[in-house]
C-alpha atoms as a PDB file:
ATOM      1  CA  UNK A   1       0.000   0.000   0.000  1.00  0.00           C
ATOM      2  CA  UNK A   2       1.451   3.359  -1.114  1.00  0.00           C
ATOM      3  CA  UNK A   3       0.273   6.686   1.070  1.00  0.00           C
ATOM      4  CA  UNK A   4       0.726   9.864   0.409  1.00  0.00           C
ATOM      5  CA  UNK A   5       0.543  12.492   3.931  1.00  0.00           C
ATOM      6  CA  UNK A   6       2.297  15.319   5.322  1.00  0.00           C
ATOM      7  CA  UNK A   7       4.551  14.980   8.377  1.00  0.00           C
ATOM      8  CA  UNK A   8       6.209  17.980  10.014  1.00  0.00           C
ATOM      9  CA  UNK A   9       5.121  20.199   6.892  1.00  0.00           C
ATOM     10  CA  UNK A  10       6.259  18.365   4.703  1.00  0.00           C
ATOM     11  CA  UNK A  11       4.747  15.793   1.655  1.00  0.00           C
ATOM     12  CA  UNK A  12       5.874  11.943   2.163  1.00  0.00           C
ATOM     13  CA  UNK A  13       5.290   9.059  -0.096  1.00  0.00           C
ATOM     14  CA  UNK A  14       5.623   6.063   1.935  1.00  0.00           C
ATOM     15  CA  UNK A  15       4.905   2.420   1.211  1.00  0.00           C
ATOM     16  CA  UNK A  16       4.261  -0.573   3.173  1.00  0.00           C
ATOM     17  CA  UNK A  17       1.811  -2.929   4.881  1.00  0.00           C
ATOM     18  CA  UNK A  18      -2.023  -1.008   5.493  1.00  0.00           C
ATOM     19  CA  UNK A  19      -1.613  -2.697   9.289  1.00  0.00           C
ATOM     20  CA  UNK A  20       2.054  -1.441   9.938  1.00  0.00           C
ATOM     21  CA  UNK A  21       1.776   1.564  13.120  1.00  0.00           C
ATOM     22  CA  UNK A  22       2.156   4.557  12.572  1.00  0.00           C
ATOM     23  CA  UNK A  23       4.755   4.761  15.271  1.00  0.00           C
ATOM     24  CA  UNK A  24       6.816   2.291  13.006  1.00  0.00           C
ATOM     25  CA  UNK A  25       6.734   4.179  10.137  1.00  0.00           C
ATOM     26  CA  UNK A  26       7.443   7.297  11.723  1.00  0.00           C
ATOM     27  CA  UNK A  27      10.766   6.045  13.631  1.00  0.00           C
ATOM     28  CA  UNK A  28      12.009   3.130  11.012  1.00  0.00           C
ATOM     29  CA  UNK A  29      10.527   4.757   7.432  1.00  0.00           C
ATOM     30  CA  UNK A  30      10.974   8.412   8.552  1.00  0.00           C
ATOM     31  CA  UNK A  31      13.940   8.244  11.054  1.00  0.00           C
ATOM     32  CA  UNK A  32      11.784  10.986  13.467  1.00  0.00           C
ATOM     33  CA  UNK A  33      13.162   9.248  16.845  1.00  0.00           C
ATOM     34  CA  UNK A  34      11.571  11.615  18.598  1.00  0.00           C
ATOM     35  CA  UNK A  35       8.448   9.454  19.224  1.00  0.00           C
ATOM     36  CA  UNK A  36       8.406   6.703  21.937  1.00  0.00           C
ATOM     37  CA  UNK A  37       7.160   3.359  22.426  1.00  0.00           C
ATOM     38  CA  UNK A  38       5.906   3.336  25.683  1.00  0.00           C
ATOM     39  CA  UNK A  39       3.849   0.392  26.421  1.00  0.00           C
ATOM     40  CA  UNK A  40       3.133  -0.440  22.520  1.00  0.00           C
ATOM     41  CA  UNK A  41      -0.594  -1.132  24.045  1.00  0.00           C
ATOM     42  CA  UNK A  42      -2.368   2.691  23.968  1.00  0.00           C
ATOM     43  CA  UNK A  43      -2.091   2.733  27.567  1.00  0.00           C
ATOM     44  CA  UNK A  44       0.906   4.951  28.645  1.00  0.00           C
ATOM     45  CA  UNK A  45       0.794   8.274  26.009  1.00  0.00           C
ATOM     46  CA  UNK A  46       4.560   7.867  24.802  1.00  0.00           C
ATOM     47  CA  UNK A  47       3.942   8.091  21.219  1.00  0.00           C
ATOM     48  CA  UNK A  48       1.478  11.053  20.953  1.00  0.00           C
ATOM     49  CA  UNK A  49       1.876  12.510  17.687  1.00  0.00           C
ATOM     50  CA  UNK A  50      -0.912  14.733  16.221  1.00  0.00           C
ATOM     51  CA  UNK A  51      -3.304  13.249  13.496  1.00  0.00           C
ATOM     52  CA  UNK A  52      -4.915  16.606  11.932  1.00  0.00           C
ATOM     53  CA  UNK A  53      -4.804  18.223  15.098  1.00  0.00           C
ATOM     54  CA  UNK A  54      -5.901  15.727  17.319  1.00  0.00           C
ATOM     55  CA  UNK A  55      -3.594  13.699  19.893  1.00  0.00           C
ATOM     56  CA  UNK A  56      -3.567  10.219  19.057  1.00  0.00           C
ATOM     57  CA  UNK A  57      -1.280   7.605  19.950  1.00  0.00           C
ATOM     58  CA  UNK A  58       0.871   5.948  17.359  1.00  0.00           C
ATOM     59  CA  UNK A  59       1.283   2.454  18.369  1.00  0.00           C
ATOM     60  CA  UNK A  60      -2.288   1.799  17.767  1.00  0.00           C
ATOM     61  CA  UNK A  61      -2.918   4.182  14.123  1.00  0.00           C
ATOM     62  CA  UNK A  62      -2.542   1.766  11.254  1.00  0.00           C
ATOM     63  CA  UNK A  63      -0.881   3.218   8.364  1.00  0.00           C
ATOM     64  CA  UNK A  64      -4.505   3.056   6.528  1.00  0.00           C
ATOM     65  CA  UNK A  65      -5.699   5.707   8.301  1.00  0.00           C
ATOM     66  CA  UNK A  66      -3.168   7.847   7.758  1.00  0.00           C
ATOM     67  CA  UNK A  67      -3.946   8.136   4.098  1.00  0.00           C
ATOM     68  CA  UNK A  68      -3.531  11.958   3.200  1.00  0.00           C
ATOM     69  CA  UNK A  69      -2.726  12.875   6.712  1.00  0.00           C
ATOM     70  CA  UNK A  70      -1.346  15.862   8.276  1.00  0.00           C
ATOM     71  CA  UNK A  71       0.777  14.137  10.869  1.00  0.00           C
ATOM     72  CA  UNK A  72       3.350  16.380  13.297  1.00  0.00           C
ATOM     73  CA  UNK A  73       5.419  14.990  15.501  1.00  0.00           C
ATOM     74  CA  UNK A  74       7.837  16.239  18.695  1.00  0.00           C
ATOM     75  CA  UNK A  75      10.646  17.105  16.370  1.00  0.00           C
ATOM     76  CA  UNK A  76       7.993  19.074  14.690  1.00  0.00           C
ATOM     77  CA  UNK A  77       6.751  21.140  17.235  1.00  0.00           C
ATOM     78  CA  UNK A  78      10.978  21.987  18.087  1.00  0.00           C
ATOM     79  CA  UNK A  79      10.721  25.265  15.513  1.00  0.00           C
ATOM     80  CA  UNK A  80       7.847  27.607  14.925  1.00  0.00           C
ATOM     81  CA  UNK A  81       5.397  29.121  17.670  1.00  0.00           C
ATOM     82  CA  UNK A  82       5.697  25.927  20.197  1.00  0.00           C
ATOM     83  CA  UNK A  83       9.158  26.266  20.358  1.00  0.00           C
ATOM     84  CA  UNK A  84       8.888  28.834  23.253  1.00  0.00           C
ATOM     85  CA  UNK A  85       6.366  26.261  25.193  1.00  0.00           C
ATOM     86  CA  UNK A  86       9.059  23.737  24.596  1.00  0.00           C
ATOM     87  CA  UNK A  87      12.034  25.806  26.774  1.00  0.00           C
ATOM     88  CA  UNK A  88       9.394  26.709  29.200  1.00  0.00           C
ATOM     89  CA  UNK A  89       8.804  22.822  29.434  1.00  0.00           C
ATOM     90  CA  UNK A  90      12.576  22.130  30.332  1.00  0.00           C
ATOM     91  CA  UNK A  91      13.357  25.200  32.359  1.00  0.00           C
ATOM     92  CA  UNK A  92      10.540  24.174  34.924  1.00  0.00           C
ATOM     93  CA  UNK A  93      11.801  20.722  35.109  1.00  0.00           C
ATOM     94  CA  UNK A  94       9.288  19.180  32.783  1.00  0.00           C
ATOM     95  CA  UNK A  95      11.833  16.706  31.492  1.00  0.00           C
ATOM     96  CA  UNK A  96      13.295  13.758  33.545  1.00  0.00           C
ATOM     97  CA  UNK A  97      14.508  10.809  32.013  1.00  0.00           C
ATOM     98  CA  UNK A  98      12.840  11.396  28.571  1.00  0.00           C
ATOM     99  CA  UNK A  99      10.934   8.325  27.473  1.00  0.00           C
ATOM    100  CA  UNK A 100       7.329  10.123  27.940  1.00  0.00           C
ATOM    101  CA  UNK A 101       8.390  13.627  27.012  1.00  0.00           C
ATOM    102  CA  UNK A 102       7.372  13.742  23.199  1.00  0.00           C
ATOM    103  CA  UNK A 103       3.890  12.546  23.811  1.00  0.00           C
ATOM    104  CA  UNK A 104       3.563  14.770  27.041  1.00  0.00           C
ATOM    105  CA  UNK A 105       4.893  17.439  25.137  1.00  0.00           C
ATOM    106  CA  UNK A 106       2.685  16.857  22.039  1.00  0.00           C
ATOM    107  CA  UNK A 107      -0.421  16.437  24.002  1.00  0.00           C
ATOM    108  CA  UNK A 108       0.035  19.828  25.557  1.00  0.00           C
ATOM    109  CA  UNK A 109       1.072  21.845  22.653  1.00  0.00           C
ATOM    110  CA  UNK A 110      -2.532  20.344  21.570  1.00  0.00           C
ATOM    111  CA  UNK A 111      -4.264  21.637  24.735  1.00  0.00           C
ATOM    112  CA  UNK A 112      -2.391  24.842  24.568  1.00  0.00           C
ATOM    113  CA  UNK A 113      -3.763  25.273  20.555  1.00  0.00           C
ATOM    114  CA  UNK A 114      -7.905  25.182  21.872  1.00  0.00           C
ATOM    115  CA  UNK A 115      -6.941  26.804  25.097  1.00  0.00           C
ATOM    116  CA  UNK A 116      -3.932  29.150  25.359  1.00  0.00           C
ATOM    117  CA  UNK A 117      -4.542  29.692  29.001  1.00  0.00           C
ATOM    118  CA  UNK A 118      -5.808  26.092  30.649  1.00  0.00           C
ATOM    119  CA  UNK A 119      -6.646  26.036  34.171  1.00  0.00           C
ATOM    120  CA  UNK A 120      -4.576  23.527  36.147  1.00  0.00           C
ATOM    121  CA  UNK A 121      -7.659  21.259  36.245  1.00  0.00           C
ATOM    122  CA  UNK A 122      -7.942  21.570  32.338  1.00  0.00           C
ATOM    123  CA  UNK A 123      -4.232  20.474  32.102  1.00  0.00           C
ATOM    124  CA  UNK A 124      -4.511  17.219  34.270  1.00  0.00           C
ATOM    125  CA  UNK A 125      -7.514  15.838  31.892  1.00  0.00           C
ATOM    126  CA  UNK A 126      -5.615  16.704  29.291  1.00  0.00           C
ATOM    127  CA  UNK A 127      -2.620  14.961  30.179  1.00  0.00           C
ATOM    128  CA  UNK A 128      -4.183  11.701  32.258  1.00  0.00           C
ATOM    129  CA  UNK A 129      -3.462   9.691  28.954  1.00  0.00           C
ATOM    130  CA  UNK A 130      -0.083  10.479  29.589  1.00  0.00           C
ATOM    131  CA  UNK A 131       2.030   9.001  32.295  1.00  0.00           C
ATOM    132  CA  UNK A 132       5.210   9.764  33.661  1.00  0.00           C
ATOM    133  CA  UNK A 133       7.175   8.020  36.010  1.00  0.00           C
ATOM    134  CA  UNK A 134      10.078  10.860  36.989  1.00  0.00           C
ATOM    135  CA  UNK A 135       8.719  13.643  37.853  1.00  0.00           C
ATOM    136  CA  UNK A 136       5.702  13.704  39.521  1.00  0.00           C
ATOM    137  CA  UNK A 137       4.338  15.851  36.901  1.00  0.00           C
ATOM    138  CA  UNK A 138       4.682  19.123  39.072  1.00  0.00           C
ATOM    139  CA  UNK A 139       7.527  19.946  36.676  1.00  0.00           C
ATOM    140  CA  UNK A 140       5.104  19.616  34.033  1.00  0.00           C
ATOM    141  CA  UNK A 141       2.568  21.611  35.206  1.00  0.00           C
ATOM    142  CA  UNK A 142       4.548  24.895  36.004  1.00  0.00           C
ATOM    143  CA  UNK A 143       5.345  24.907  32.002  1.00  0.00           C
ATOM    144  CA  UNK A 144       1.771  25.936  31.441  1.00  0.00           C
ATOM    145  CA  UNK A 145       2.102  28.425  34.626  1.00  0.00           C
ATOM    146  CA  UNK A 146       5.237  30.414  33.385  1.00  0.00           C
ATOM    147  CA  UNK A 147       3.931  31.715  30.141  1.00  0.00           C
ATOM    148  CA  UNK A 148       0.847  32.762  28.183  1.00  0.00           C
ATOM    149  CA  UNK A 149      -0.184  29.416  26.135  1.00  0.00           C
ATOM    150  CA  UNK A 150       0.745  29.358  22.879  1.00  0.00           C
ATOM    151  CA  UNK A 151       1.607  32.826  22.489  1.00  0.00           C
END
């Protein structure tokens, strides 16, 4: 199966299996690293990547329905307007070990794009796909406190 999508702003052609994950094709096809495998089950948010806008987790999208996709990923979101939520993230200790900071990170650049200014309850729904096992997520939750959203 051939596809044609976008990822990171720009046009792909890839081919391969309709079944293969999206998280495969994005790390082995694409060489974009910057995704996780958690859990490889949906249950632990690592490989968050954004399907037209919307969080979704990559170990469970098959490549079929990523036919003429926009697809962006943590390496992605590194330039352009996120990039100032990004140092925000690692300045207030948002990052740990690393292994569930792309999808973390993903998830609330998504937030932060329907709600530049999320109340701290907002934020914890928004991230309780997501879990982290370093640092106890109050790290995490003073990015969204030092700065205006998505500015």
């Amino acid at each position: 199966m051939k596809s044609e999508l976008v990822v990171n702003g720009k046009a792909v052609v890839i081919e391969g299996h309709p079944m293969d994950r999206l998280l495969d094709i994005l790390r082995e096809e694409l060489d974009l690293t910057g995704t996780k495998e958690g859990c490889g089950e949906g249950e632990c948010g690592a490989c968050t990547v954004l399907l037209n806008g919307e969080p979704v987790l990559s170990c469970l999208v098959p490549r079929v329905q990523c036919e003429s996709a926009t697809i962006d990923t943590v390496e992605g979101l590194a330039t352009g307007e996120s990039r100032s939520f990004l140092e925000r993230f690692v300045d207030s200790g948002g990052v740990q070990c690393g292994a569930c900071t792309p999808g973390i990170i993903v998830t609330a650049w998504a937030l932060l794009c329907d709600n530049p200014h999320p109340s701290r309850q907002e934020v914890q729904e928004a991230l309780a796909g997501n879990l982290c096992r370093c640092t106890g997520y109050e790290g995490i939750h003073r990015a969204f406190e030092h700065g205006e959203g998505s500015e």
